[in-house]
Protein backbone atom coordinates (compact mmCIF):
# COMPACT_ATOMS: atom_id res chain seq x y z
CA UNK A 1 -27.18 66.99 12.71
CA UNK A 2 -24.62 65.58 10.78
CA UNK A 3 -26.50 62.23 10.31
CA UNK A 4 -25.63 61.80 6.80
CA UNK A 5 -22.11 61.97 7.05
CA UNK A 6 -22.12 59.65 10.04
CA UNK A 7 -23.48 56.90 7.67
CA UNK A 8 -20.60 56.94 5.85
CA UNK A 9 -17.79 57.21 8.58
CA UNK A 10 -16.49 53.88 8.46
CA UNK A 11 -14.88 54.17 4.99
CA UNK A 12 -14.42 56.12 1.99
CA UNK A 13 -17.54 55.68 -0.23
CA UNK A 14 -18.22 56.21 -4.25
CA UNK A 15 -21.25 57.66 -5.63
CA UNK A 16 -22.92 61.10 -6.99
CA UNK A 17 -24.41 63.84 -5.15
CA UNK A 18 -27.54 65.32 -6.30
CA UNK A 19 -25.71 68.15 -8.31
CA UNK A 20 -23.85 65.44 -9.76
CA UNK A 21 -20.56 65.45 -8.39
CA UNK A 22 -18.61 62.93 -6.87
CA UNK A 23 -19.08 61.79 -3.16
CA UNK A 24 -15.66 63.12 -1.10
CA UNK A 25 -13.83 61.26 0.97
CA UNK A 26 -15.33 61.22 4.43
CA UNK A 27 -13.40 61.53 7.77
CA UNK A 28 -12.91 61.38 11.30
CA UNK A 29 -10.11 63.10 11.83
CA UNK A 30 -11.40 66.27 12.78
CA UNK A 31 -13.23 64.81 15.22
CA UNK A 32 -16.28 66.66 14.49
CA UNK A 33 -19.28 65.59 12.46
CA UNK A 34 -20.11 66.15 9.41
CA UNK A 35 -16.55 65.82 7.86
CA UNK A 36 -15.54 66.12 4.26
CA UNK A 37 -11.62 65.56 3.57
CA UNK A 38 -10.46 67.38 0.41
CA UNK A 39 -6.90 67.43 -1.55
CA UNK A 40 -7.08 70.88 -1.85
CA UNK A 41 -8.48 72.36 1.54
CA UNK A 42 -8.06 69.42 3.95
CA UNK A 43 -10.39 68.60 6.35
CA UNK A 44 -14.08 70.93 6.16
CA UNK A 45 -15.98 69.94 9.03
CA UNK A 46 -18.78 73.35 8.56
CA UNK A 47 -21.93 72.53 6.59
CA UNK A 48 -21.63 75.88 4.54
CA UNK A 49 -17.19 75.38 4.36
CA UNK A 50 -18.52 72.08 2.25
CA UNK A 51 -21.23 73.62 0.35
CA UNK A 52 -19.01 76.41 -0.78
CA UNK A 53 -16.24 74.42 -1.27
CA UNK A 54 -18.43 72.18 -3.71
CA UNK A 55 -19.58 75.16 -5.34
CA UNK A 56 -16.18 75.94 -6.25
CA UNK A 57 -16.02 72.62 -8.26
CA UNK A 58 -18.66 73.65 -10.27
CA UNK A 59 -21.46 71.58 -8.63
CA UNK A 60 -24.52 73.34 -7.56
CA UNK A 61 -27.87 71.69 -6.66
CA UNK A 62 -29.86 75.53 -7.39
CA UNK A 63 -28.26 76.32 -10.05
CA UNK A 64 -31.79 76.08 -12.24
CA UNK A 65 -33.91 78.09 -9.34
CA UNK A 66 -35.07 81.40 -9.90
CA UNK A 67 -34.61 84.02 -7.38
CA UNK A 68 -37.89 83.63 -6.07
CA UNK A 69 -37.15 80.10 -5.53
CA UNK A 70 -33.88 81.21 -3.78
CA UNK A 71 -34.94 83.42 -1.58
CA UNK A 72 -37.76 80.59 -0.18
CA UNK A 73 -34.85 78.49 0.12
CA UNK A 74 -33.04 81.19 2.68
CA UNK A 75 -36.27 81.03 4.63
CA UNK A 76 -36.89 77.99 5.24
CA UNK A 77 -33.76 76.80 6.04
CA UNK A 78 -33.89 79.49 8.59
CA UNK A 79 -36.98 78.11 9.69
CA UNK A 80 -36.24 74.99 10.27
CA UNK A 81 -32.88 75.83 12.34
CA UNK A 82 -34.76 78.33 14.65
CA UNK A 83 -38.04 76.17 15.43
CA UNK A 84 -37.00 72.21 14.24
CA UNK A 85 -33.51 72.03 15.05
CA UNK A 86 -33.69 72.53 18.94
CA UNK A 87 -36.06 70.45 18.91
CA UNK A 88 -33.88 67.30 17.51
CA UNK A 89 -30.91 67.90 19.53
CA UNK A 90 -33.89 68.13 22.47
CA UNK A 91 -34.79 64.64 21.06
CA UNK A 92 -31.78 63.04 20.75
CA UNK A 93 -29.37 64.26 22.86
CA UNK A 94 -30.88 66.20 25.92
CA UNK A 95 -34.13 63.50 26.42
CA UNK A 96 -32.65 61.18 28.66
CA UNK A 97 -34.11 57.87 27.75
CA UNK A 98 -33.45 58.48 23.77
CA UNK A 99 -29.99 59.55 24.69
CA UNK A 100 -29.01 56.70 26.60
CA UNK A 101 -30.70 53.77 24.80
CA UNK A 102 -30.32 55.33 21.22
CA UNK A 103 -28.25 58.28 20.68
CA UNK A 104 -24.86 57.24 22.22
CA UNK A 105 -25.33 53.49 20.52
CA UNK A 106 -26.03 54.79 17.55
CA UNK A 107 -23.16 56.70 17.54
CA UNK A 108 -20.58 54.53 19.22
CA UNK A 109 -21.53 51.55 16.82
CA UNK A 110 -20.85 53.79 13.84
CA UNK A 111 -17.96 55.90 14.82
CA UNK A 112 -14.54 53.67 14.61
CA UNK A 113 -12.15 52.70 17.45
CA UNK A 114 -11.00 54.78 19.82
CA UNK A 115 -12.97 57.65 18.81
CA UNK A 116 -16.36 56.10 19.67
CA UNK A 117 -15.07 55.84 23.72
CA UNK A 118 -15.68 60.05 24.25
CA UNK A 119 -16.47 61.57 21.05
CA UNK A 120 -20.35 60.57 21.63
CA UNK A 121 -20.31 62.41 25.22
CA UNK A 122 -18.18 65.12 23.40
CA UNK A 123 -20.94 66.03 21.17
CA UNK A 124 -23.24 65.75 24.04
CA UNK A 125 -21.79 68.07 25.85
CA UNK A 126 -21.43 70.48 22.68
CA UNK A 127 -25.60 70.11 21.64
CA UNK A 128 -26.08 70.94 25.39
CA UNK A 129 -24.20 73.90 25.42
CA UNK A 130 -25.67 74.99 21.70
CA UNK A 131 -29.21 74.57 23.61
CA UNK A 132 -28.39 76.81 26.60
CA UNK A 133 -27.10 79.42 23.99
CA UNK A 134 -30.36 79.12 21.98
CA UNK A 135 -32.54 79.61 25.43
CA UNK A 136 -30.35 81.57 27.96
CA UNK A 137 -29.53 80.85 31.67
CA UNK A 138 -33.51 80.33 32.45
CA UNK A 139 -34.01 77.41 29.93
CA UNK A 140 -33.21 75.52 33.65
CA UNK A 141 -35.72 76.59 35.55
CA UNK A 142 -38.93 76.84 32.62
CA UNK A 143 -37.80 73.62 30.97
CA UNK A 144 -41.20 72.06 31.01
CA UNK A 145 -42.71 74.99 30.31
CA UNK A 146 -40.32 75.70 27.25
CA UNK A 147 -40.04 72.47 26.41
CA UNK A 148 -43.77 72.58 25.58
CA UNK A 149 -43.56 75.72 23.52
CA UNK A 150 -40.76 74.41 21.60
CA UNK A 151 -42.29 71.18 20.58
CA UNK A 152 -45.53 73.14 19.60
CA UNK A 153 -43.52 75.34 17.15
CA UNK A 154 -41.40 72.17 15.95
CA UNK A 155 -44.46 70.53 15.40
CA UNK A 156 -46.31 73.96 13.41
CA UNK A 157 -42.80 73.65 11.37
CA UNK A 158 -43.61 70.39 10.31
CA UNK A 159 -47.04 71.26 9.29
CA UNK A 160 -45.69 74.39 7.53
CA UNK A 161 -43.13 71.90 4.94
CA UNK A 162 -46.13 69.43 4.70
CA UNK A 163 -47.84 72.26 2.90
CA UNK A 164 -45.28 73.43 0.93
CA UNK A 165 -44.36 70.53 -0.43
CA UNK A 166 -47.78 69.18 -1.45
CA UNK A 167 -48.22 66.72 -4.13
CA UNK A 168 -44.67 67.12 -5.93
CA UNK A 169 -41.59 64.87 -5.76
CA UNK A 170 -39.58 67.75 -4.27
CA UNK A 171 -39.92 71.00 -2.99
CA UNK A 172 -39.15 72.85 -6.27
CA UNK A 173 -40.25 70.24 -9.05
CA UNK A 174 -39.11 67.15 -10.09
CA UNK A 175 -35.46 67.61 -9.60
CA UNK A 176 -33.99 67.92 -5.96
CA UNK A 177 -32.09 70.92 -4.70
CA UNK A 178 -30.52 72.08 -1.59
CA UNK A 179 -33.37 73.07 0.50
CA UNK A 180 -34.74 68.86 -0.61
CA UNK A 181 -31.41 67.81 1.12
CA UNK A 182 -31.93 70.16 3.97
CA UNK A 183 -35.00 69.06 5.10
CA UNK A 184 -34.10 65.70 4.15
CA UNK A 185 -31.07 65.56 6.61
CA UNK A 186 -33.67 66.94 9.33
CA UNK A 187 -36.15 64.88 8.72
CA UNK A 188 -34.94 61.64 7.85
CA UNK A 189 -33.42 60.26 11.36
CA UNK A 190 -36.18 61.55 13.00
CA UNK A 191 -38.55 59.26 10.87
CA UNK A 192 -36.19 56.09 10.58
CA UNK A 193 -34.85 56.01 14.95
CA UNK A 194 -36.30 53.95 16.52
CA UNK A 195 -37.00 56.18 19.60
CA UNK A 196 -38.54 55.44 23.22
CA UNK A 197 -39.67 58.40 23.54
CA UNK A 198 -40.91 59.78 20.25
CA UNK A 199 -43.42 62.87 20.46
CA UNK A 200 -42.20 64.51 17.38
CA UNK A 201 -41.65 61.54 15.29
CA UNK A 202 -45.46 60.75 16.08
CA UNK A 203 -46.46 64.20 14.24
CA UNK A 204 -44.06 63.61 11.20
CA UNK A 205 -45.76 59.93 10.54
CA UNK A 206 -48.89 61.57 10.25
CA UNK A 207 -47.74 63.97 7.57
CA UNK A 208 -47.92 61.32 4.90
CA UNK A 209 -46.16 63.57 2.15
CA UNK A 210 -43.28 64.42 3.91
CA UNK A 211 -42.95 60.20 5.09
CA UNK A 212 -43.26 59.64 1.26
CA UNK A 213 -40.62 62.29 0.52
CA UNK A 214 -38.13 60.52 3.10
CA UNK A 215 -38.58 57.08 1.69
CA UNK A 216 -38.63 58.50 -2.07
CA UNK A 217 -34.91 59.77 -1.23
CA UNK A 218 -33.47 56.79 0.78
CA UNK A 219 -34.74 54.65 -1.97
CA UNK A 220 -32.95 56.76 -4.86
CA UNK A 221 -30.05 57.96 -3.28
CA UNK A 222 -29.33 55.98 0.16
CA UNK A 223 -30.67 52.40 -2.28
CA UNK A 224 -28.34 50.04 0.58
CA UNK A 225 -31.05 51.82 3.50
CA UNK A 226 -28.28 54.13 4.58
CA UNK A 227 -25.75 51.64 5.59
CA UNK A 228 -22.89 50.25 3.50
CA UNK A 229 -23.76 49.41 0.30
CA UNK A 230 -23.70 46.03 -1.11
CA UNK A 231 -20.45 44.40 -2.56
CA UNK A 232 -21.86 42.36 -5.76
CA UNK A 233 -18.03 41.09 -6.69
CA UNK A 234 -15.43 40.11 -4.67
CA UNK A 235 -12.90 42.76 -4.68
CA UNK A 236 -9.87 42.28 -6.58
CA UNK A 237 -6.30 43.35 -6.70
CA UNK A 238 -6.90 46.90 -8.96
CA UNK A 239 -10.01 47.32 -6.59
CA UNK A 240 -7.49 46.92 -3.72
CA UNK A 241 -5.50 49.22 -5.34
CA UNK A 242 -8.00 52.06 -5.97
CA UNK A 243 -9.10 52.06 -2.33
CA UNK A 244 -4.78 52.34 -1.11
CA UNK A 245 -5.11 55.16 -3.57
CA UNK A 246 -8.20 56.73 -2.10
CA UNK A 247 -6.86 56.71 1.65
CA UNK A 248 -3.08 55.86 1.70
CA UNK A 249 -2.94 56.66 5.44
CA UNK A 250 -5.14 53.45 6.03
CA UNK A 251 -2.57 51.46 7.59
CA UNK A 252 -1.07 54.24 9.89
CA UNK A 253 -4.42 55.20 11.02
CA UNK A 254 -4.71 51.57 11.88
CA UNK A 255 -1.73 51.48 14.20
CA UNK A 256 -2.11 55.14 15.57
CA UNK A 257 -6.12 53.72 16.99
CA UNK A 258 -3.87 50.53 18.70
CA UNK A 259 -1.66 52.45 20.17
CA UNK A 260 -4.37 55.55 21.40
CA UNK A 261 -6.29 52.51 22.70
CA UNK A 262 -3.92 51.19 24.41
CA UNK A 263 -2.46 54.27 25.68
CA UNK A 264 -6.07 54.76 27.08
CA UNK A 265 -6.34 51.63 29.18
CA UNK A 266 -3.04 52.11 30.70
CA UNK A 267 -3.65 55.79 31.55
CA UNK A 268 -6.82 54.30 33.17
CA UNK A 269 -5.44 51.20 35.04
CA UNK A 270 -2.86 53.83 36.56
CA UNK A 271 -5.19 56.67 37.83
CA UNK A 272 -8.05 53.89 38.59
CA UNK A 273 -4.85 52.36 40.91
CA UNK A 274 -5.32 49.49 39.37
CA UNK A 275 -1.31 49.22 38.35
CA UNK A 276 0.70 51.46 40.62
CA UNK A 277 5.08 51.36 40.94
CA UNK A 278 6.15 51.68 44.16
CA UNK A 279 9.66 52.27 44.91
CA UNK A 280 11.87 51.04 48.05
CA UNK A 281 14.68 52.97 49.36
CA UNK A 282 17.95 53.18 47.27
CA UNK A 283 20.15 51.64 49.61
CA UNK A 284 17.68 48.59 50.87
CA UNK A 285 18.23 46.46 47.39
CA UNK A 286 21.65 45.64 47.21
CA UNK A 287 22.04 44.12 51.08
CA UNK A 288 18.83 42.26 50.82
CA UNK A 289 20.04 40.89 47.30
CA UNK A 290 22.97 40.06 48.53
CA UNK A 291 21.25 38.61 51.83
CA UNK A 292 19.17 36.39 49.61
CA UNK A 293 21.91 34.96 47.66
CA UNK A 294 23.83 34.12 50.68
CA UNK A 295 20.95 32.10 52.13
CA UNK A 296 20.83 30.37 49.03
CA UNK A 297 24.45 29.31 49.23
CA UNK A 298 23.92 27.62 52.85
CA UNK A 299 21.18 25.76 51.56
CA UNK A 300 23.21 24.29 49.04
């Protein structure tokens, strides 16, 4: 889903991931969601580029796991992208009334100028197509019908982690690990959106464990409730500097946004006819200039 990045589009952001290492800068540029920009490799914008890429820095959340542990890790991450996932882009992006009066605000409001104008429908049109790959040509004409077996399996998927995780903090122990922030960025906008139309989120409220492990998270890790944190001093002029540091393309960025944006609404007013140049013949000008100054002469 790409959810967690999203919450920290707006600007580059300090802190620790579970394995301990520091939160990357993340970015937009890619235009694609989730985005981690690195020194060395650029712009990663594939869940497993980042993971590996982090790996490479030393920082693993399963380091400690034993291969048992491992290989349920493999599974049910496969698990939950063959029955759950479908079912979220189903709920945010392809249900009509959660689309329009959730998904796309959501998005837009987060996502900065002038990317939140058509990268919302962009990724619209992408889950749509990821859908139609996942069900073939007929998902059109057995939608309801799939549609019901789909949410039946989400919902058996839910069940499935509710067991699993029982009465522990995580789903290995007491310490979090990948397959914790897995299901975590799964599970977590589902339970938090405030959705019209919210048949899945019903079954995950009554799971009470999995609520509980949601809530435990946000409130260790996500402490500002997902959005910016908190500035407790005003900043100062070596704070200024640090952040210059940590994106020196601020200002450019800046002025390349006014300038798309502005491109944008001319583009428009011209194919929209709003603005249109017409142009006379080449000879009629200079006579009728002329014309009009000699008119002006008389009056005198």
């Amino acid at each position: 889903m790409g959810l967690g990045a999203l919450a920290a589009c707006r600007r580059p952001m300090k802190g620790q991931l579970w394995a301990g290492s520091p939160l990357y800068s993340l970015s937009l540029l890619s235009g694609c969601l989730p985005a981690l920009k690195t020194k060395e490799e650029g712009v990663l914008s594939q869940m497993h580029q980042i993971i590996t890429h982090l790996r490479k820095q030393k920082y693993n959340a399963d380091y400690d796991l034993s291969a048992r542990q491992g290989a349920d890790t493999l599974a049910f991450v496969s698990l939950l992208e063959e029955k759950l996932l479908p079912v979220l882009i189903h709920t945010f992006w392809v249900d009509a009334k959660n689309y329009v009066e959730h998904t796309r605000k959501w998005y837009a409001e987060a996502i900065p100028f002038p990317l939140n104008f058509f990268l919302p429908n962009r990724m619209h049109k992408q889950r749509l197509e990821r859908l139609q790959l996942v069900w073939g040509e007929s998902c059109l004409e057995d939608e309801e019908e799939l549609e019901k077996e789909m949410y039946r399996e989400a919902r058996e998927c839910l069940t499935l982690l509710s067991q699993r995780l029982g009465d522990q903090k995580f789903f290995f122990g007491d310490s979090p690990a990948s397959l914790d922030a897995f299901v975590f960025s799964h599970l977590a906008p589902l339970l938090k959106a405030k959705l019209p139309n919210g048949k899945l989120q019903q079954h995950l409220k009554s799971l009470q464990n999995l609520c509980d492990f949601c809530s435990s998270i946000l409130s260790l890790y996500f402490p500002w409730d997902g959005g910016d944190a908190p500035s407790s001093a005003p900043k100062t002029s070596a704070s200024e500097g640090t952040e210059s540091e940590e994106d020196p393309y601020k200002r450019r960025n800046q002025i390349l946004s006014v300038l798309v944006g502005l491109a944008a609404m001319i583009g428009y007013a011209f194919l929209s006819g709003i603005v249109s140049i017409q142009r006379g013949p080449s000879g009629a000008a200079g006579p009728r200039s002329i014309a009009m100054e000699e008119e002006e002469e008389e009056e005198e």
